[in-house]
Protein backbone atom coordinates (compact mmCIF):
# COMPACT_ATOMS: atom_id res chain seq x y z
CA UNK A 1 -19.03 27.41 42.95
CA UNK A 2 -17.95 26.90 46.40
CA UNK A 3 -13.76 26.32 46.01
CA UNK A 4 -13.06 25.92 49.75
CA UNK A 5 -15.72 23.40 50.53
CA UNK A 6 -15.02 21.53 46.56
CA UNK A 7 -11.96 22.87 45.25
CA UNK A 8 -12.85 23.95 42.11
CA UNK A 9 -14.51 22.69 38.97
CA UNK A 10 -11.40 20.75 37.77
CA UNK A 11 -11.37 17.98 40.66
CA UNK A 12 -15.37 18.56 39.90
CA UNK A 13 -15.10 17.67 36.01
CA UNK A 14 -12.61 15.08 36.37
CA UNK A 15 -15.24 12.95 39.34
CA UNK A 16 -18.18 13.48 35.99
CA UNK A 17 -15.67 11.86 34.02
CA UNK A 18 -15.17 9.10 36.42
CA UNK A 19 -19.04 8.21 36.74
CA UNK A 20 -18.78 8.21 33.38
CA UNK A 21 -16.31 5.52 33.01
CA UNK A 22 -17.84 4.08 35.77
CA UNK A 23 -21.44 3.51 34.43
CA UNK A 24 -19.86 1.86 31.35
CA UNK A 25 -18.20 -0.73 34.12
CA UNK A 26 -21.34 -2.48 34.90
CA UNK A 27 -22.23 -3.45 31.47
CA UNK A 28 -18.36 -4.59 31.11
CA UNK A 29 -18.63 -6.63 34.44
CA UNK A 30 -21.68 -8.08 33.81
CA UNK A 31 -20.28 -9.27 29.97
CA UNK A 32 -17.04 -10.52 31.85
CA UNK A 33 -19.12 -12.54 34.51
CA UNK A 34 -21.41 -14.17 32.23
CA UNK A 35 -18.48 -15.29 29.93
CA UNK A 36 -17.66 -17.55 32.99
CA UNK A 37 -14.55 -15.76 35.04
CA UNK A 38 -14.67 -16.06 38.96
CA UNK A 39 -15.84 -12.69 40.14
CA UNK A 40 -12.58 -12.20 42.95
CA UNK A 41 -10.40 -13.60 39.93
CA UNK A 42 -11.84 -10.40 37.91
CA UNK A 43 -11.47 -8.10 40.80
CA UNK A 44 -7.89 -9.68 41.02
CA UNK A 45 -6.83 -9.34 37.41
CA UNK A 46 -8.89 -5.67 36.69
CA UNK A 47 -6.78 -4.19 39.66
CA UNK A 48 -3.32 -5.75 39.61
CA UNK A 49 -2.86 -4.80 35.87
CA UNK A 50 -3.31 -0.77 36.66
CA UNK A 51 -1.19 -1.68 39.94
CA UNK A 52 1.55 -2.64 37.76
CA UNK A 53 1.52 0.21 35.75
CA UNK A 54 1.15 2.61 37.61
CA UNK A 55 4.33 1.33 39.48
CA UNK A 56 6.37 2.20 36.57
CA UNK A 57 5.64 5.95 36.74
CA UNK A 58 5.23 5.91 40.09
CA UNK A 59 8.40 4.45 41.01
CA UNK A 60 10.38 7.37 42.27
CA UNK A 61 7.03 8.01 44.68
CA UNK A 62 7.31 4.52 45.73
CA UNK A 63 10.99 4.74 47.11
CA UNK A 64 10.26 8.26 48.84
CA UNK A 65 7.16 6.79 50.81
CA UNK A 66 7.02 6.24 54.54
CA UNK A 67 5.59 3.01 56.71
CA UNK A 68 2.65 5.57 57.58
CA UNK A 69 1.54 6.21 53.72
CA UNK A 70 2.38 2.41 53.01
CA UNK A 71 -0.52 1.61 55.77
CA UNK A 72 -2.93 3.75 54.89
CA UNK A 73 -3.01 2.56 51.28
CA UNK A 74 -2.84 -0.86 52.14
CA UNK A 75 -5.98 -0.57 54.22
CA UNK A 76 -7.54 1.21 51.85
CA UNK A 77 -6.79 -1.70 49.22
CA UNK A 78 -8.38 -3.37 51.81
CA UNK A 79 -11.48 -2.17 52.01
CA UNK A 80 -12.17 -2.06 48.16
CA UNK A 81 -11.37 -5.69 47.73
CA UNK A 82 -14.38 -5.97 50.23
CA UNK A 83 -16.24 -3.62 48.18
CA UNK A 84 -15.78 -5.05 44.53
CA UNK A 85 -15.61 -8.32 45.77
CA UNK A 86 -19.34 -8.24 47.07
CA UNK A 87 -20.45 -5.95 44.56
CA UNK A 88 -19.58 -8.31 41.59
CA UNK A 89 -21.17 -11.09 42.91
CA UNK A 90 -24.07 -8.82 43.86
CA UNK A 91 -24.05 -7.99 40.18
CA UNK A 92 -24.60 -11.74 39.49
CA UNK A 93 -27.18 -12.60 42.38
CA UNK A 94 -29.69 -9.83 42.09
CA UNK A 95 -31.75 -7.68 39.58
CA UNK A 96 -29.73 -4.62 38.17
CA UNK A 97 -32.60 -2.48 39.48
CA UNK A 98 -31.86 -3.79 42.94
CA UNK A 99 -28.37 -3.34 42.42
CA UNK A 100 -28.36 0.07 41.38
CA UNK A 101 -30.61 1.03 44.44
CA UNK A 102 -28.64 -0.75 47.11
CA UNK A 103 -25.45 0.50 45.67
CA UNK A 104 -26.77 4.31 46.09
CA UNK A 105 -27.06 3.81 49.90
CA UNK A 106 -23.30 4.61 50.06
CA UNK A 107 -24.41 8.63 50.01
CA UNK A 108 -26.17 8.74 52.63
CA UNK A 109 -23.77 6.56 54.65
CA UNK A 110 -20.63 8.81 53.77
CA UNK A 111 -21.15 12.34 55.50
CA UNK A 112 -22.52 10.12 58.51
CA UNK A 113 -19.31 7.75 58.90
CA UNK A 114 -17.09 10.90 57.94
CA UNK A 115 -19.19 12.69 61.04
CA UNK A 116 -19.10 9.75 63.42
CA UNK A 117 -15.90 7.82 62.49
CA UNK A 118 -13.17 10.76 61.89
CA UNK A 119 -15.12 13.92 63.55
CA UNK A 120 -15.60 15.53 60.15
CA UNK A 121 -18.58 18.35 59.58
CA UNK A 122 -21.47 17.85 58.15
CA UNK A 123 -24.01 20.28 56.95
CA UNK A 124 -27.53 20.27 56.15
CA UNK A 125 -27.38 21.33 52.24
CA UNK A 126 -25.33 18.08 52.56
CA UNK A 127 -26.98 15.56 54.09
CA UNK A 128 -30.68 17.22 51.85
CA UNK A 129 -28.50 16.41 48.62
CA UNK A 130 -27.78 13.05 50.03
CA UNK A 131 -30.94 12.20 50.18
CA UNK A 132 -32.18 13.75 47.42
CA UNK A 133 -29.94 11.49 45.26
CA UNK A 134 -30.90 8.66 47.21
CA UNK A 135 -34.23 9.58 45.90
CA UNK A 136 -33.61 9.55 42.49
CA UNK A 137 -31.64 6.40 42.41
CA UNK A 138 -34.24 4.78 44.06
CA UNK A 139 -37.19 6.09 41.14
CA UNK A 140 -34.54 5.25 38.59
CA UNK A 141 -34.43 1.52 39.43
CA UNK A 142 -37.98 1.13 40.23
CA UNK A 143 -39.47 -1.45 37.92
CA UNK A 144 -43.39 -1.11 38.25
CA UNK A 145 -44.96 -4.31 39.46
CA UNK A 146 -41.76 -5.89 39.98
CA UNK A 147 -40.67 -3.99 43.52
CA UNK A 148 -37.43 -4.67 45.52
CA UNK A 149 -36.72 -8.06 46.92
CA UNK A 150 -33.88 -8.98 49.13
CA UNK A 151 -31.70 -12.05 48.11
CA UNK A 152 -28.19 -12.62 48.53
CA UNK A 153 -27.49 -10.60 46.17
CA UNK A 154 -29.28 -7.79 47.27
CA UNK A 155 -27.61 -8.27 50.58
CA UNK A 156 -23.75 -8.36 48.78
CA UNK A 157 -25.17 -5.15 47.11
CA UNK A 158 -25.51 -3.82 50.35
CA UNK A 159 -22.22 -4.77 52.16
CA UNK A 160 -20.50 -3.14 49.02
CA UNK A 161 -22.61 -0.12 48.99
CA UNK A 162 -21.29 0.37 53.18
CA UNK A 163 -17.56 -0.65 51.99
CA UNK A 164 -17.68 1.72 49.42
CA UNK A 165 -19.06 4.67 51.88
CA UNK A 166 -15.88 3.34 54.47
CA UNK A 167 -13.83 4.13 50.82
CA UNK A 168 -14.96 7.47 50.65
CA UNK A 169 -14.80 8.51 54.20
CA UNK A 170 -11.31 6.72 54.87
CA UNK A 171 -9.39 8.38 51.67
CA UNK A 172 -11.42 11.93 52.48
CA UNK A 173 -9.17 11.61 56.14
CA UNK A 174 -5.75 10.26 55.17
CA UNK A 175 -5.39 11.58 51.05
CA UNK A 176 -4.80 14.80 52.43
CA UNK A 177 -2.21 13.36 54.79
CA UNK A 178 -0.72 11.58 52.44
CA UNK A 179 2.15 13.24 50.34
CA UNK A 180 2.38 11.09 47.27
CA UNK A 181 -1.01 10.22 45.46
CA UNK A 182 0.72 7.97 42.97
CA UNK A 183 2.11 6.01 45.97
CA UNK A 184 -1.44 5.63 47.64
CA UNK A 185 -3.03 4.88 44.62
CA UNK A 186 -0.43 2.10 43.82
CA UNK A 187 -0.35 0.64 46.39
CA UNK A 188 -4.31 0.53 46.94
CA UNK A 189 -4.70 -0.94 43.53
CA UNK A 190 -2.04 -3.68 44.34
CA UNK A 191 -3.30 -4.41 47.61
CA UNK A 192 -6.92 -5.32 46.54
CA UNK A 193 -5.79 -7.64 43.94
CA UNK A 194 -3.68 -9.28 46.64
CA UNK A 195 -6.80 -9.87 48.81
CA UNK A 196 -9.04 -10.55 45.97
CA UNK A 197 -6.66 -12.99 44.62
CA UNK A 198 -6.32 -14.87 48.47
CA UNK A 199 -10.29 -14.80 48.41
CA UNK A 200 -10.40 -17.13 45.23
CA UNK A 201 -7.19 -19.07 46.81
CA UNK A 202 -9.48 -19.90 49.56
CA UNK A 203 -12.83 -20.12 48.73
CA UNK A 204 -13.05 -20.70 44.73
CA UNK A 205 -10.08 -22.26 43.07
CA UNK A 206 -10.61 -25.71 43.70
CA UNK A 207 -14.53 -25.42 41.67
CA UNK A 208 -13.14 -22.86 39.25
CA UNK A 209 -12.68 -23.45 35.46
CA UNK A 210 -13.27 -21.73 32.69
CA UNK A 211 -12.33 -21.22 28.80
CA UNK A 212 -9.99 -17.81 28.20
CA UNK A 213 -12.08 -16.10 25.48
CA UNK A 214 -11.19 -12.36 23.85
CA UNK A 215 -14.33 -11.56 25.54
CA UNK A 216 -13.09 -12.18 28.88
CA UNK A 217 -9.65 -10.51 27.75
CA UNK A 218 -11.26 -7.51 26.56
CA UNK A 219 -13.38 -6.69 29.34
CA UNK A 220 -10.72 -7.54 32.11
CA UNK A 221 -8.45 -5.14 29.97
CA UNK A 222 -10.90 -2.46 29.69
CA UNK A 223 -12.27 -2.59 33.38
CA UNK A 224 -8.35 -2.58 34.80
CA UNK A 225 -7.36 0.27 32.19
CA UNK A 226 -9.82 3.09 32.70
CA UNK A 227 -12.99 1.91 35.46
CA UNK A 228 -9.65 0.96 37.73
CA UNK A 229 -6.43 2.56 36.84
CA UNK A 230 -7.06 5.61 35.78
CA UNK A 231 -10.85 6.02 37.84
CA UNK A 232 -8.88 5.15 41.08
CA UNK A 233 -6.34 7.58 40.64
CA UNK A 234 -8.30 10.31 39.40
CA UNK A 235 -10.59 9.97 42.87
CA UNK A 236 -7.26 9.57 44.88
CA UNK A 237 -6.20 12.93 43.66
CA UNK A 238 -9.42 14.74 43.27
CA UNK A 239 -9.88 13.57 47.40
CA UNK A 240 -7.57 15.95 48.67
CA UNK A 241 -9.75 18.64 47.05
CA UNK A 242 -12.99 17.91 47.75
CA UNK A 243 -14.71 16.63 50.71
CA UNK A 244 -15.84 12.67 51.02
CA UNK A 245 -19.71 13.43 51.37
CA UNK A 246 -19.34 16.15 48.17
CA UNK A 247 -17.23 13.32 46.16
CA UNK A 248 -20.12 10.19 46.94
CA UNK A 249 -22.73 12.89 46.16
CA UNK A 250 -20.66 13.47 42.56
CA UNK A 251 -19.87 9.93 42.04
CA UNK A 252 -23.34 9.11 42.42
CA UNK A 253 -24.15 9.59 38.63
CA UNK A 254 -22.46 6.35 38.25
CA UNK A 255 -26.13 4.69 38.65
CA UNK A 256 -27.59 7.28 36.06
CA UNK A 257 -24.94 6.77 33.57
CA UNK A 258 -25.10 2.85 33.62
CA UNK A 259 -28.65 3.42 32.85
CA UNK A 260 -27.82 5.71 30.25
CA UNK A 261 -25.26 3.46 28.29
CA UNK A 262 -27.94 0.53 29.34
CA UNK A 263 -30.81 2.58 27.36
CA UNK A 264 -28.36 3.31 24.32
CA UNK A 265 -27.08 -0.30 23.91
CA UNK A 266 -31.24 -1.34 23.64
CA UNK A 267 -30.56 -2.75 27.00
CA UNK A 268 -33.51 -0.91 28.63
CA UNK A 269 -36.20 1.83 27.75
CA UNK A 270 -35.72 5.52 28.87
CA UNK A 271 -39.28 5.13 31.04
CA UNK A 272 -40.54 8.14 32.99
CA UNK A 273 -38.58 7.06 36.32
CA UNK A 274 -35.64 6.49 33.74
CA UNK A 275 -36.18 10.43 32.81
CA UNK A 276 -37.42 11.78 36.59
CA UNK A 277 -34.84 10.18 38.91
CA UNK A 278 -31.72 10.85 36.77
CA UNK A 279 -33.40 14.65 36.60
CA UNK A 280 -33.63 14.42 40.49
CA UNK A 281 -29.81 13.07 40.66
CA UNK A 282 -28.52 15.24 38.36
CA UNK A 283 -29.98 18.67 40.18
CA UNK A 284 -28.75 17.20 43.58
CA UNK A 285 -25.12 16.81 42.14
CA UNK A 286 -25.24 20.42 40.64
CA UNK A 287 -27.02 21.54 43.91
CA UNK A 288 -24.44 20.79 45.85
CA UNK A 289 -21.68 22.32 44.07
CA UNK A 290 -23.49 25.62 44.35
CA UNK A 291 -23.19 28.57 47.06
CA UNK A 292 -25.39 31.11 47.18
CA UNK A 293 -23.93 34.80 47.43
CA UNK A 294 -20.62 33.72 46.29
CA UNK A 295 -19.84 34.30 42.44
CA UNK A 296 -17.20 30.91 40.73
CA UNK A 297 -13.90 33.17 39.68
CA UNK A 298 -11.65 31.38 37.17
């Protein structure tokens, strides 16, 4: 295991977890959204609940932070509101398989904005990985005769896959300046259910209604308790230890593992790009992680 480069299997373990989580999210989203909630009012509610929270532990964090670590987690709140924003209407506009495929983009973009935007290194085992998983994410959506189109919600898909490779590369450069995670990850979470919640001031409440039903309670619970609050965090913190192109790489099993819980729920069939591109993912993740001549020490 290479610990300077990915700091260990802990921060390693704990991103599995998160794609985990993560890959249950879509199903959850996609349950929410068709029980008739605005898709900023989700991204609103499934944030600002984990925001709050969080603020209660986090408290002490909160008073010891500077205008600098305020900033930095306000822009990254930011850019995620862009992110889920697009992505959940993407969710509702295109085909999951074109979803899933769009959405993996974000590896390759990360070590390239990390290279270009804050002067980060990039190596080749890297950017091969990158691709690699960009590979199997695009055999695991592949739906024989049906191909990829490009709608508007392929296009949202895309925009959120970019967003979320700005995420990656923007928390890999100021985490590790910043000196309270709870703080940053507070804060973030606040700040994109303050912009998600303007977006639906602006552009949906006047056509939005809807009935309050426990499946819409359930999911927006769910998605804010563990795909949010404790996801979020969990990345925030495992960010100062590894780098941003190693933590997209990781957190790209989120595609394989929404197909996963898809294929379990009788949602889809485990078909053989099913089986060969989360094979090809799954080897590029532990790929990766791996340095040859050095032996893992506990």
């Amino acid at each position: 295991m290479n610990k300077n480069q990915y700091g260990g299997i802990i921060p390693v373990m704990l991103l599995i977890l998160v794609t985990i989580i993560w890959g249950s999210g879509f199903i959850i989203t996609d349950v929410a959204i068709k029980s008739g909630i605005s898709p900023s009012l989700l991204v609103a509610f499934r944030f600002l609940i984990p925001g709050v929270l969080m603020t209660l532990f986090f408290w002490k964090e909160l008073i010891e932070g500077d205008k600098t670590e305020y900033l930095y987690s306000i822009g990254a709140g930011l850019i995620l509101a862009i992110a889920f924003v697009c992505q959940t209407y993407g969710i509702s506009n295109t085909t999951p398989a074109n979803n899933a495929f769009l959405t993996a983009t974000n590896v390759i973009m990360v070590p390239f904005l990390s290279a270009i935007i804050f002067k980060q290194p990039i190596n080749l085992k890297t950017i091969l990985c990158a691709f690699c998983c960009f590979a199997g994410a695009a055999i695991l959506s592949w739906s024989p005769g049906i191909g990829i189109t490009f709608n508007i919600g392929d296009q949202l898909t895309l925009c959120c896959a970019f967003m979320f490779a700005v995420h990656f590369a923007y928390l890999g450069k100021f985490a590790v300046l910043s000196k309270h995670t709870g703080l940053l990850c507070c804060i973030q979470l606040i700040s994109t259910a303050v912009f998600s919640f303007i977006f639906f001031i602006a552009f949906e409440y006047r056509s939005f209604s809807m009935v309050v039903t426990s499946e819409v309670i359930w999911s927006v619970l769910y998605l804010a308790l563990f795909p949010t609050g404790f996801c979020y965090f969990v990345q925030t913190w495992a960010q100062k230890r590894i780098s941003p192109s190693g933590t997209a790489i990781i957190l790209s099993l989120e595609g394989f593992f929404g197909s996963l819980f898809s294929v379990l729920l009788g949602l889809d069939k485990a078909t053989p790009t099913f089986i060969i591109g989360g094979a090809i993912i799954l080897l590029s993740v532990i790929a990766v992680q791996i340095e040859p001549g050095l032996k893992s020490s506990n």
